[in-house]
PDB file of N, CA and C in Angstrom:
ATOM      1  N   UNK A   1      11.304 -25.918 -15.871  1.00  0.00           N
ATOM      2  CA  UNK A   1      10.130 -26.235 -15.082  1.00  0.00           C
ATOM      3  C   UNK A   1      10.027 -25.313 -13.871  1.00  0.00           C
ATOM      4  N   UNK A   2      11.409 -25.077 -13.078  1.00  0.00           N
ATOM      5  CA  UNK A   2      11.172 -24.056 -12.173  1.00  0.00           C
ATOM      6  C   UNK A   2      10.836 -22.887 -12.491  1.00  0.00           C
ATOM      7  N   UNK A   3      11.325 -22.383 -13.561  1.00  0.00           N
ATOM      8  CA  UNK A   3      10.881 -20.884 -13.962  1.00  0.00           C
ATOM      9  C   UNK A   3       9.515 -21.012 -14.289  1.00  0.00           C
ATOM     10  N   UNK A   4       9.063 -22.302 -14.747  1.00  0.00           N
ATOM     11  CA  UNK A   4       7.403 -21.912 -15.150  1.00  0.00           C
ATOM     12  C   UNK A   4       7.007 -21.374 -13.386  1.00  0.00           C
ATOM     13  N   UNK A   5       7.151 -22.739 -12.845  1.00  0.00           N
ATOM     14  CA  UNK A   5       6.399 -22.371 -11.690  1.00  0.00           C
ATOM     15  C   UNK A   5       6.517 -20.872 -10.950  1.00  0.00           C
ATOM     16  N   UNK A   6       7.803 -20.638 -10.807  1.00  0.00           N
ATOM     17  CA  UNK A   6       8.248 -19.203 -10.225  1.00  0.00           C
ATOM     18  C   UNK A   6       7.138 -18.250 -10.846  1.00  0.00           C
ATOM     19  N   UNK A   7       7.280 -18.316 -12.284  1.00  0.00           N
ATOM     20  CA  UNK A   7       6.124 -17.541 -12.387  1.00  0.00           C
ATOM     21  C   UNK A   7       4.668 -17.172 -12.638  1.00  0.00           C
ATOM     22  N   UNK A   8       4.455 -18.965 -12.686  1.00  0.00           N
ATOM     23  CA  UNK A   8       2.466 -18.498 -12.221  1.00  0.00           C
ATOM     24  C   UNK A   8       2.718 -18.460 -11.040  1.00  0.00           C
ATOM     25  N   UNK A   9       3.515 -18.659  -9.449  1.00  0.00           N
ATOM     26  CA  UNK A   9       3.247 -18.628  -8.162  1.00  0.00           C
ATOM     27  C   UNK A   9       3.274 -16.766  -7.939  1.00  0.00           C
ATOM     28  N   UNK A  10       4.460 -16.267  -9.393  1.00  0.00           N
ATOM     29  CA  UNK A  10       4.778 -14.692  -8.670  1.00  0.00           C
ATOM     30  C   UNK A  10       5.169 -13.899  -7.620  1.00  0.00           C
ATOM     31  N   UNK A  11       5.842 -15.518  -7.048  1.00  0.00           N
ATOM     32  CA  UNK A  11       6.637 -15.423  -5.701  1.00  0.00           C
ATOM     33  C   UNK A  11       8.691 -15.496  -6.179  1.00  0.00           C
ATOM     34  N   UNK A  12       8.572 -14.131  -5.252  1.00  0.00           N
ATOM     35  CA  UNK A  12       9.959 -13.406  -5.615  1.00  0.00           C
ATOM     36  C   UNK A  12      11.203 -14.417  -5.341  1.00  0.00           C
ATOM     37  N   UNK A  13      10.755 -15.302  -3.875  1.00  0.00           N
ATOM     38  CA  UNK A  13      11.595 -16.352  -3.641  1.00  0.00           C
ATOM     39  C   UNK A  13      11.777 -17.426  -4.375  1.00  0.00           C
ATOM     40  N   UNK A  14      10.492 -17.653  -5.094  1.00  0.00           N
ATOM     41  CA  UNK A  14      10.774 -18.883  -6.037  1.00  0.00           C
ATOM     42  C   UNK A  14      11.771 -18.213  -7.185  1.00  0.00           C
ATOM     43  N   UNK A  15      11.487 -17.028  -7.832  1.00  0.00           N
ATOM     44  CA  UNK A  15      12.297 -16.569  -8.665  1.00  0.00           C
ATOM     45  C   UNK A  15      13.935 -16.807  -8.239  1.00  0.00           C
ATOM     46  N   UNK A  16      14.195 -16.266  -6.894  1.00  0.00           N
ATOM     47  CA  UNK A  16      15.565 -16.460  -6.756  1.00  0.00           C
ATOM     48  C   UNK A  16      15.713 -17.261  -6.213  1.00  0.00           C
ATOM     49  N   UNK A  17      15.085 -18.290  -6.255  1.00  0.00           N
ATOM     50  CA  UNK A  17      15.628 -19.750  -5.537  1.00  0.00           C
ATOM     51  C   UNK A  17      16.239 -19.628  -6.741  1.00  0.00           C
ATOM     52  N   UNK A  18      15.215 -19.901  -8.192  1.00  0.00           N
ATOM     53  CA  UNK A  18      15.636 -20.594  -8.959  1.00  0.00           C
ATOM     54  C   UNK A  18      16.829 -20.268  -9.294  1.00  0.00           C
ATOM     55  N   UNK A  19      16.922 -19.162  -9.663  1.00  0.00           N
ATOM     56  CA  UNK A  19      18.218 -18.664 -10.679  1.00  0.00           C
ATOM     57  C   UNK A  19      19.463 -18.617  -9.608  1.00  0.00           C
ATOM     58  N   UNK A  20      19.731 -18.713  -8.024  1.00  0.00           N
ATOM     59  CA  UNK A  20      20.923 -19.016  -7.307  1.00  0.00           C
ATOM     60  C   UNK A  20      21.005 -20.801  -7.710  1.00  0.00           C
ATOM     61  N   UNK A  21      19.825 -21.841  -7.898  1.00  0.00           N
ATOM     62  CA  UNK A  21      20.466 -23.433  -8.219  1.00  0.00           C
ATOM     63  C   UNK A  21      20.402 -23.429  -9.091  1.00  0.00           C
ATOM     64  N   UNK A  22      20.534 -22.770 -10.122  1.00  0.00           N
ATOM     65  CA  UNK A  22      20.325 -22.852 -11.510  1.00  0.00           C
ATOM     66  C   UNK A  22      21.668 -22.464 -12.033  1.00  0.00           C
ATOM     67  N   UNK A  23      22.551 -22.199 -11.284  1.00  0.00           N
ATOM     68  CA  UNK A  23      24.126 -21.644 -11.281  1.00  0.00           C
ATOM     69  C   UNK A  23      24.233 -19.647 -11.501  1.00  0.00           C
ATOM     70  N   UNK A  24      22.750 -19.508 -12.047  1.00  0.00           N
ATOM     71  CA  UNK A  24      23.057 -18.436 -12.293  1.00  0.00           C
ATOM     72  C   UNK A  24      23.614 -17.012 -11.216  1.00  0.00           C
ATOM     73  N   UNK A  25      24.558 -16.277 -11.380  1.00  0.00           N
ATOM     74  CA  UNK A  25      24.348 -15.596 -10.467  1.00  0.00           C
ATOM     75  C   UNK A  25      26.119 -15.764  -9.946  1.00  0.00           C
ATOM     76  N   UNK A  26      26.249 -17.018 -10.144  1.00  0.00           N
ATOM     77  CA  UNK A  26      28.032 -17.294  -9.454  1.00  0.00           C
ATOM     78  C   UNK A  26      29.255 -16.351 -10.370  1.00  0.00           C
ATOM     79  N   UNK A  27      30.011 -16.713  -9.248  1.00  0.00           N
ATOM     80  CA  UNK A  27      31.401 -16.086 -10.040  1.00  0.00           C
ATOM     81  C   UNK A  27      32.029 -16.986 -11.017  1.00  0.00           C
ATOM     82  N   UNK A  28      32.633 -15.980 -11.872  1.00  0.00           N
ATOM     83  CA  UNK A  28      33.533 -16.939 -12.975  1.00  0.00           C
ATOM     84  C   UNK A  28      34.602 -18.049 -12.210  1.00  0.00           C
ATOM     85  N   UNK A  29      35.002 -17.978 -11.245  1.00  0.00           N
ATOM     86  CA  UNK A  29      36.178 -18.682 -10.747  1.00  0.00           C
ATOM     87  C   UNK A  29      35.465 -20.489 -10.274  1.00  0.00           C
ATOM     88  N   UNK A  30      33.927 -20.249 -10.515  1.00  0.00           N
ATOM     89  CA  UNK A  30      33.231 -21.389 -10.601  1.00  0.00           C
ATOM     90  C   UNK A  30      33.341 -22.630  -8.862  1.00  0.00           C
ATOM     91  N   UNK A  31      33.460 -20.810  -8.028  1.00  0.00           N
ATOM     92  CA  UNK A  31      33.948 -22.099  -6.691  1.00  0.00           C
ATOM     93  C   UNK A  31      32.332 -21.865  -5.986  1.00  0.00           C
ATOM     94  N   UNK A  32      31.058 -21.671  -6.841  1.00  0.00           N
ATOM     95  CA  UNK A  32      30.147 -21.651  -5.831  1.00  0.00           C
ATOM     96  C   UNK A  32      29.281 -20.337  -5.462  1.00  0.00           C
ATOM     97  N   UNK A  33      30.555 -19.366  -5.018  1.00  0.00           N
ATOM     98  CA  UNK A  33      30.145 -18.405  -4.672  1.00  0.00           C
ATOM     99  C   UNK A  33      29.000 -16.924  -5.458  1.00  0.00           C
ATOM    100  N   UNK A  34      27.565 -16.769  -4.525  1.00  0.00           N
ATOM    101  CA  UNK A  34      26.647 -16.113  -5.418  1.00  0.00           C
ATOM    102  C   UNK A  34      27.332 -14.620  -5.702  1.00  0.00           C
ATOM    103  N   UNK A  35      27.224 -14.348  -6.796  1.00  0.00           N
ATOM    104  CA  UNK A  35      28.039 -12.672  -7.569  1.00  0.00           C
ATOM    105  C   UNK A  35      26.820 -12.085  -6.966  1.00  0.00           C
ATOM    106  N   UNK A  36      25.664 -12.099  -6.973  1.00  0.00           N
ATOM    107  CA  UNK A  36      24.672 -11.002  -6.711  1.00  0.00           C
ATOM    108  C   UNK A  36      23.754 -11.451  -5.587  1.00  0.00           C
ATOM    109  N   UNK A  37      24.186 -11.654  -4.340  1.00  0.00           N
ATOM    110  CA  UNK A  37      23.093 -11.869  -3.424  1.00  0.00           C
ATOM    111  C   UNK A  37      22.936 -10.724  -2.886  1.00  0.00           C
ATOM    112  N   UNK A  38      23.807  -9.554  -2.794  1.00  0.00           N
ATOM    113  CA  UNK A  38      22.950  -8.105  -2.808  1.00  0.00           C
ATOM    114  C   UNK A  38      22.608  -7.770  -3.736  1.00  0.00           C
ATOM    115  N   UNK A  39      21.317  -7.228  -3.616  1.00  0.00           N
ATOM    116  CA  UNK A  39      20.298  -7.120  -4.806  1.00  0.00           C
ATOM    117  C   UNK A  39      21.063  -4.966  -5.369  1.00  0.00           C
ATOM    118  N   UNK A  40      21.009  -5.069  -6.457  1.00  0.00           N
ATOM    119  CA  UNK A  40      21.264  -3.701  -6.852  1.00  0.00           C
ATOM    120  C   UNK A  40      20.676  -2.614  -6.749  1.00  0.00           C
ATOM    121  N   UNK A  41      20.701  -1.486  -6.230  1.00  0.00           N
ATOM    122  CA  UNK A  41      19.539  -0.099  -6.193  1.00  0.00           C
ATOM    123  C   UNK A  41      18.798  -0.315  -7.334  1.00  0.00           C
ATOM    124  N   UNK A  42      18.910  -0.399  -8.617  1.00  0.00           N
ATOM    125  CA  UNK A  42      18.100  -0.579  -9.392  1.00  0.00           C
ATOM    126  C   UNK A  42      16.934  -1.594  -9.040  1.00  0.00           C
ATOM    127  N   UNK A  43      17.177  -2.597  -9.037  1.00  0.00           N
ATOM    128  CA  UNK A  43      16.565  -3.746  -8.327  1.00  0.00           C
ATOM    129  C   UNK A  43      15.516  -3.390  -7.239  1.00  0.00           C
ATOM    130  N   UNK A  44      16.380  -2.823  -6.078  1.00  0.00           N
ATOM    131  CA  UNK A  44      15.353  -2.502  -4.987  1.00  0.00           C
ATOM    132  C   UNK A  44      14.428  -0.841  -5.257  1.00  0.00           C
ATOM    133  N   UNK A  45      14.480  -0.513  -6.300  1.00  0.00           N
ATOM    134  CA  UNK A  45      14.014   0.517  -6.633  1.00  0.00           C
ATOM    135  C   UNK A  45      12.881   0.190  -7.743  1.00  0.00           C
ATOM    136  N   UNK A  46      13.157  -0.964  -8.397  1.00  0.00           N
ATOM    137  CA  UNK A  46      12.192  -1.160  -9.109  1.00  0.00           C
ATOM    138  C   UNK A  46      10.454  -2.364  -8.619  1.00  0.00           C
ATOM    139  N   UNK A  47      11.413  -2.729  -7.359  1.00  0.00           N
ATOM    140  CA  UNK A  47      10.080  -3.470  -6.670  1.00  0.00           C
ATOM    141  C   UNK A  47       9.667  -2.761  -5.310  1.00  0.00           C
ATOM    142  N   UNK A  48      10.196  -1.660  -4.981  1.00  0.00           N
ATOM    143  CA  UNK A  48       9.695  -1.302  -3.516  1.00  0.00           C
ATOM    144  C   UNK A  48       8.822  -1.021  -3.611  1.00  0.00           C
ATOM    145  N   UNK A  49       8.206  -0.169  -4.401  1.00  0.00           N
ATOM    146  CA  UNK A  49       6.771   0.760  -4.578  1.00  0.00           C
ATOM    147  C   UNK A  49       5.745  -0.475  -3.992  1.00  0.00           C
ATOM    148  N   UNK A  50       6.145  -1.613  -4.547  1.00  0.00           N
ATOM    149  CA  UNK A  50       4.420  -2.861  -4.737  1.00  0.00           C
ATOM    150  C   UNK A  50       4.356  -3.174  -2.968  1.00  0.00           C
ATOM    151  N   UNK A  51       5.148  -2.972  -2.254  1.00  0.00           N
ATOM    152  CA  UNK A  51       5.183  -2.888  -1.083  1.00  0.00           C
ATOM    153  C   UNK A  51       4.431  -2.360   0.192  1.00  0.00           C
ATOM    154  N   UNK A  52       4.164  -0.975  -0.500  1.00  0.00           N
ATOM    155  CA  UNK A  52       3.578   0.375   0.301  1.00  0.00           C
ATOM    156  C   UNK A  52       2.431   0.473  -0.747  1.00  0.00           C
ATOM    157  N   UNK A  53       1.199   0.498   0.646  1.00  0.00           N
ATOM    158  CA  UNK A  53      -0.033   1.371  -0.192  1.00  0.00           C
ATOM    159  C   UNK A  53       0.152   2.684  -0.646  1.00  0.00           C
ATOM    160  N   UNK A  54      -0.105   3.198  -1.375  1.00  0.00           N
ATOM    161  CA  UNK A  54      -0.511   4.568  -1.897  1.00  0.00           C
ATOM    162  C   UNK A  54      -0.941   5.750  -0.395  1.00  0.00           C
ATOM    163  N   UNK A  55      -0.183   6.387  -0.087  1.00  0.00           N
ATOM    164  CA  UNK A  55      -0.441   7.281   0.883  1.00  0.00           C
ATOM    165  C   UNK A  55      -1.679   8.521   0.620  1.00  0.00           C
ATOM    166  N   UNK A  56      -2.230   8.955   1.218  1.00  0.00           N
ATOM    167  CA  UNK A  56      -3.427  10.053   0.736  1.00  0.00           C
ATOM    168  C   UNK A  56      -3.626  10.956   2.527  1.00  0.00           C
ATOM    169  N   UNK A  57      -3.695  12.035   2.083  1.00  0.00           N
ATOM    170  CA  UNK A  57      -3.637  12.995   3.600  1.00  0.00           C
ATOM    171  C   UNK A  57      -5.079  12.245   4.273  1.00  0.00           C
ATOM    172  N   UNK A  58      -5.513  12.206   4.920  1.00  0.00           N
ATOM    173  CA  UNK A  58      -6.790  12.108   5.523  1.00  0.00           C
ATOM    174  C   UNK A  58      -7.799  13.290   4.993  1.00  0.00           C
ATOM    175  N   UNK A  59      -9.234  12.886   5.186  1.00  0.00           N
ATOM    176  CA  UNK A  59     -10.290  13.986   4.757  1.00  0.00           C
ATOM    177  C   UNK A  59     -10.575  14.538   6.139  1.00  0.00           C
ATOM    178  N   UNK A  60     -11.231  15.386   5.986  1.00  0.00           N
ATOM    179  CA  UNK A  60     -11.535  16.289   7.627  1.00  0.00           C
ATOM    180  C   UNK A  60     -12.644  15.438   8.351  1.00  0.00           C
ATOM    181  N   UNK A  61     -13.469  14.851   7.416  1.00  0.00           N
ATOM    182  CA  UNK A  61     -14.477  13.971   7.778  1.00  0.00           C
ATOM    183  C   UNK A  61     -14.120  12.640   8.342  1.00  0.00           C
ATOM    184  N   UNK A  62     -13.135  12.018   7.840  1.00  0.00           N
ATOM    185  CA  UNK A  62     -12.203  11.453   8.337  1.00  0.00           C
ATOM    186  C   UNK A  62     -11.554  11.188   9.858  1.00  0.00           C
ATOM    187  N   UNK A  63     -11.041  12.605   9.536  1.00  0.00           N
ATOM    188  CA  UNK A  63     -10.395  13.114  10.945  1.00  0.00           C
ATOM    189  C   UNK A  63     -11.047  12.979  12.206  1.00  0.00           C
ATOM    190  N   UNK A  64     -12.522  13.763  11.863  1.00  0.00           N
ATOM    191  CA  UNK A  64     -13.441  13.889  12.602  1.00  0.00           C
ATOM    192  C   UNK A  64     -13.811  12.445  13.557  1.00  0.00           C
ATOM    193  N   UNK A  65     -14.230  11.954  12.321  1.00  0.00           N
ATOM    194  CA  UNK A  65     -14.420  10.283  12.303  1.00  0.00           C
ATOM    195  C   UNK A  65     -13.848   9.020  13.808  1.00  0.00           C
ATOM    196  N   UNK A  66     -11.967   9.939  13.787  1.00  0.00           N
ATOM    197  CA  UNK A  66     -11.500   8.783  14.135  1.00  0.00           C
ATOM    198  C   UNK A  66     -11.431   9.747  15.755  1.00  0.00           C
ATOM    199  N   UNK A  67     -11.207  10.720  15.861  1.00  0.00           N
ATOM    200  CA  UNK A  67     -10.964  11.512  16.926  1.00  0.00           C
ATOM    201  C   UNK A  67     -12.650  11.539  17.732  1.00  0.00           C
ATOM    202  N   UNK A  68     -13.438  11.233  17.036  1.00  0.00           N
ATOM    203  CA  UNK A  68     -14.968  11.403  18.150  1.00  0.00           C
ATOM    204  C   UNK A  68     -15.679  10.163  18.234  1.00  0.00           C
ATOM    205  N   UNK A  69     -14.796   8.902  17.817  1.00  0.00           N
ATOM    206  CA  UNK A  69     -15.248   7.787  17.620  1.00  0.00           C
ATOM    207  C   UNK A  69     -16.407   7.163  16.630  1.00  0.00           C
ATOM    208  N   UNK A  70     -16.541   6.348  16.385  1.00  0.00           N
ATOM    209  CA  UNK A  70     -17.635   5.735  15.329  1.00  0.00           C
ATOM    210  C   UNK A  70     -18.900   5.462  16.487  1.00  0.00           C
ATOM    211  N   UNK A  71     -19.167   5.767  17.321  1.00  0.00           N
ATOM    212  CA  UNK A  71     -19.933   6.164  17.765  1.00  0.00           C
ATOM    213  C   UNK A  71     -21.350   7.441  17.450  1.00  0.00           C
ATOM    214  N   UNK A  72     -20.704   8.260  16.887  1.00  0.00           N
ATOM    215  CA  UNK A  72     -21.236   9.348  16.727  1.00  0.00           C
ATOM    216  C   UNK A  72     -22.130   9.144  15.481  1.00  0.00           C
ATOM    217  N   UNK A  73     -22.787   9.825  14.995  1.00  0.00           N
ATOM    218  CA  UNK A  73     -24.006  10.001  14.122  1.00  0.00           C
ATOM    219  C   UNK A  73     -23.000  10.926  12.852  1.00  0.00           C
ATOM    220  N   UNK A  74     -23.247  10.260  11.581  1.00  0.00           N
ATOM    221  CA  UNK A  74     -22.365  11.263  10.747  1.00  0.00           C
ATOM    222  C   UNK A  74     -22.823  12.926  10.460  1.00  0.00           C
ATOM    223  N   UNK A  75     -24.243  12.667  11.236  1.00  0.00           N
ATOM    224  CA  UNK A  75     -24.838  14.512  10.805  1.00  0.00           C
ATOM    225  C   UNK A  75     -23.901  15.377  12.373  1.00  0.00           C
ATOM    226  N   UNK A  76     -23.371  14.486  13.642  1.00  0.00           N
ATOM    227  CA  UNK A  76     -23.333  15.062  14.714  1.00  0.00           C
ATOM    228  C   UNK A  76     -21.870  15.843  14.424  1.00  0.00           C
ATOM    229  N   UNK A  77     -20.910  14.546  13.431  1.00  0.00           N
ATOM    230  CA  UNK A  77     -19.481  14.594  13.064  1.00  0.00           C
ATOM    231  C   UNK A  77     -19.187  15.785  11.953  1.00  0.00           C
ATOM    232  N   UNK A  78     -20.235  16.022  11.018  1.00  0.00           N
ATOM    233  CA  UNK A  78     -20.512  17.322   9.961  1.00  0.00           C
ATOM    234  C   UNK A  78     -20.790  18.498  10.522  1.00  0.00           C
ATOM    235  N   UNK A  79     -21.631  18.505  11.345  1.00  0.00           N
ATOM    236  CA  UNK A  79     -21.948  19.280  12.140  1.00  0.00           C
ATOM    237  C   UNK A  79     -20.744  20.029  12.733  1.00  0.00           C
ATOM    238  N   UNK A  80     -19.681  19.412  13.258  1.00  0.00           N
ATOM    239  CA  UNK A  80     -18.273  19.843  13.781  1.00  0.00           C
ATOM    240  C   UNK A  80     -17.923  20.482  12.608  1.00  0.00           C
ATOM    241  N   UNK A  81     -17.582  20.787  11.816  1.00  0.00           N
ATOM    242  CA  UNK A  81     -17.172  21.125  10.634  1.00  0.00           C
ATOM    243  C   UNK A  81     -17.772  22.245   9.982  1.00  0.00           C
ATOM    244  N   UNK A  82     -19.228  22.674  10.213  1.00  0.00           N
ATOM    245  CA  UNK A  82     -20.155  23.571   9.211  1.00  0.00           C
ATOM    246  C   UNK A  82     -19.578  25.213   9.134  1.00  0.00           C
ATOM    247  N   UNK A  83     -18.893  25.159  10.396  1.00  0.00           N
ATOM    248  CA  UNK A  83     -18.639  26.838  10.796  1.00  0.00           C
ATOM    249  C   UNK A  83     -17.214  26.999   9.889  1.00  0.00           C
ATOM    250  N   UNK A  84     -16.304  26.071  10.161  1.00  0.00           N
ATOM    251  CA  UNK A  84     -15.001  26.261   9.553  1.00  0.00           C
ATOM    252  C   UNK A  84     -14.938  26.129   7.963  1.00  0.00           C
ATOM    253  N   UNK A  85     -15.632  24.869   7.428  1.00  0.00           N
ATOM    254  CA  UNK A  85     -15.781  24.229   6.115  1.00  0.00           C
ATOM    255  C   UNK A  85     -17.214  24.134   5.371  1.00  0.00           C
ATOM    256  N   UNK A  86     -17.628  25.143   4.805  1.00  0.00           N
ATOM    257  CA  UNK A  86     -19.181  25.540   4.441  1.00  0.00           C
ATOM    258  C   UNK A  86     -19.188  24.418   3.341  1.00  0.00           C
ATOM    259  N   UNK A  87     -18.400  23.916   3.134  1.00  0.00           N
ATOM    260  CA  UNK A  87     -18.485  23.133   1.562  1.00  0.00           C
ATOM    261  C   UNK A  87     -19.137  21.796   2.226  1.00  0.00           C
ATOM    262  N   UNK A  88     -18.708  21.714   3.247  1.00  0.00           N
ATOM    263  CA  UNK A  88     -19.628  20.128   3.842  1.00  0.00           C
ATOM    264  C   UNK A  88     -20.744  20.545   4.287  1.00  0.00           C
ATOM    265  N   UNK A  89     -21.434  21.329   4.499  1.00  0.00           N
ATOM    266  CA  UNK A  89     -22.693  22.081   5.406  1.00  0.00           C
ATOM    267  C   UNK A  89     -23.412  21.193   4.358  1.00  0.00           C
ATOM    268  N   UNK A  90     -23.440  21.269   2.803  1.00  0.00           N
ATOM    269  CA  UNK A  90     -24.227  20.885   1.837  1.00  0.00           C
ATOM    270  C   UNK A  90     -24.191  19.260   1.877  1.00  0.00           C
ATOM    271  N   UNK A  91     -23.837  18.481   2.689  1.00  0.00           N
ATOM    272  CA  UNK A  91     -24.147  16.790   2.952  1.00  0.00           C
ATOM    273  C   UNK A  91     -24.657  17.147   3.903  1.00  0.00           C
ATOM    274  N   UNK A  92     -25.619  17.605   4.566  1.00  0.00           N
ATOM    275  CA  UNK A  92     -26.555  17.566   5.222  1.00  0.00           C
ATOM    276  C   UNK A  92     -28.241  17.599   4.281  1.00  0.00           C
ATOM    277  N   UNK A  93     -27.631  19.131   3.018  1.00  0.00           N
ATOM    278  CA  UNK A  93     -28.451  18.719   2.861  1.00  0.00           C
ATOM    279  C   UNK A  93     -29.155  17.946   1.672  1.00  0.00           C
ATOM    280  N   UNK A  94     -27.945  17.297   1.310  1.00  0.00           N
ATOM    281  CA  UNK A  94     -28.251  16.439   0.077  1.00  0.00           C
ATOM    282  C   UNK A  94     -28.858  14.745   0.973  1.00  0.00           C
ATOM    283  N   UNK A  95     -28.167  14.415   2.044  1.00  0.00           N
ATOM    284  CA  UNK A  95     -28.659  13.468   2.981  1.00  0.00           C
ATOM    285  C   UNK A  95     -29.969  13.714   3.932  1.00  0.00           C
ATOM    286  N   UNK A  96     -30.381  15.229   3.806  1.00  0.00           N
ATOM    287  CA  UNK A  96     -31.357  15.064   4.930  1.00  0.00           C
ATOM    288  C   UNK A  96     -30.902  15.288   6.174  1.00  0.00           C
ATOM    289  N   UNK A  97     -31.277  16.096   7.825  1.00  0.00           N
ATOM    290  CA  UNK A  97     -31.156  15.940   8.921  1.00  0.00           C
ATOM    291  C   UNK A  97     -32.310  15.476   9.360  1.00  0.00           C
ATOM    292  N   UNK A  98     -32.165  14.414  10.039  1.00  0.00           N
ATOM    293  CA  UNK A  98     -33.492  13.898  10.452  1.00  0.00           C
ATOM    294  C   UNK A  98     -33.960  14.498  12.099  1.00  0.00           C
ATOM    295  N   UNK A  99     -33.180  15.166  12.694  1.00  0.00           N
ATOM    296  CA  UNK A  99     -33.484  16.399  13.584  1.00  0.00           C
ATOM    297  C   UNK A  99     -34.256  17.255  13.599  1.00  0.00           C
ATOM    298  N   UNK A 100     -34.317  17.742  12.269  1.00  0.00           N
ATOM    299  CA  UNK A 100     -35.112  19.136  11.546  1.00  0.00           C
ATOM    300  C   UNK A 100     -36.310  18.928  11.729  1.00  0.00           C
TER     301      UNK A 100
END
């Protein structure tokens, strides 16, 4: 019954509640003591990833974004960019400048 629950909840603690009162896990000498309450590199290697989002560099637009505040107008924030990065010049004009 605990293992059902452990796993529709998909909570890691219910998993090892269960299986430390469930005896599993003790030493042969049967005095109690848990054999694996450090978890193995394998172990912590196979759940760390679900932990950490997915990392990605920032976009320049991005960059722009956080350094001139959300304040700014996104044609003012592109605009920073047109001389160095010609490849964004062209979201101006697929969006329109309403300046022009």
């Amino acid at each position: 019954m605990r293992a059902e629950i452990a796993l529709m909840s998909g909570s890691a603690f219910a998993v090892t509640h269960h299986a430390f009162s469930s005896g599993a896990g003790r030493t042969s000498d049967g005095n109690g003591s848990h054999a694996s309450t450090l978890k193995s590199p394998s172990y912590t290697k196979s759940v760390s990833w679900q932990h950490y989002p997915t990392m990605r560099p920032p976009s320049p637009l991005s960059l722009a974004w956080r350094k001139f505040g959300s304040g700014k107008a996104v044609e003012d924030i592109v605009t920073l960019f047109t001389q160095r990065r010609p490849e964004i010049s062209g979201f101006l004009e697929i969006f329109g400048n309403p300046r022009s």
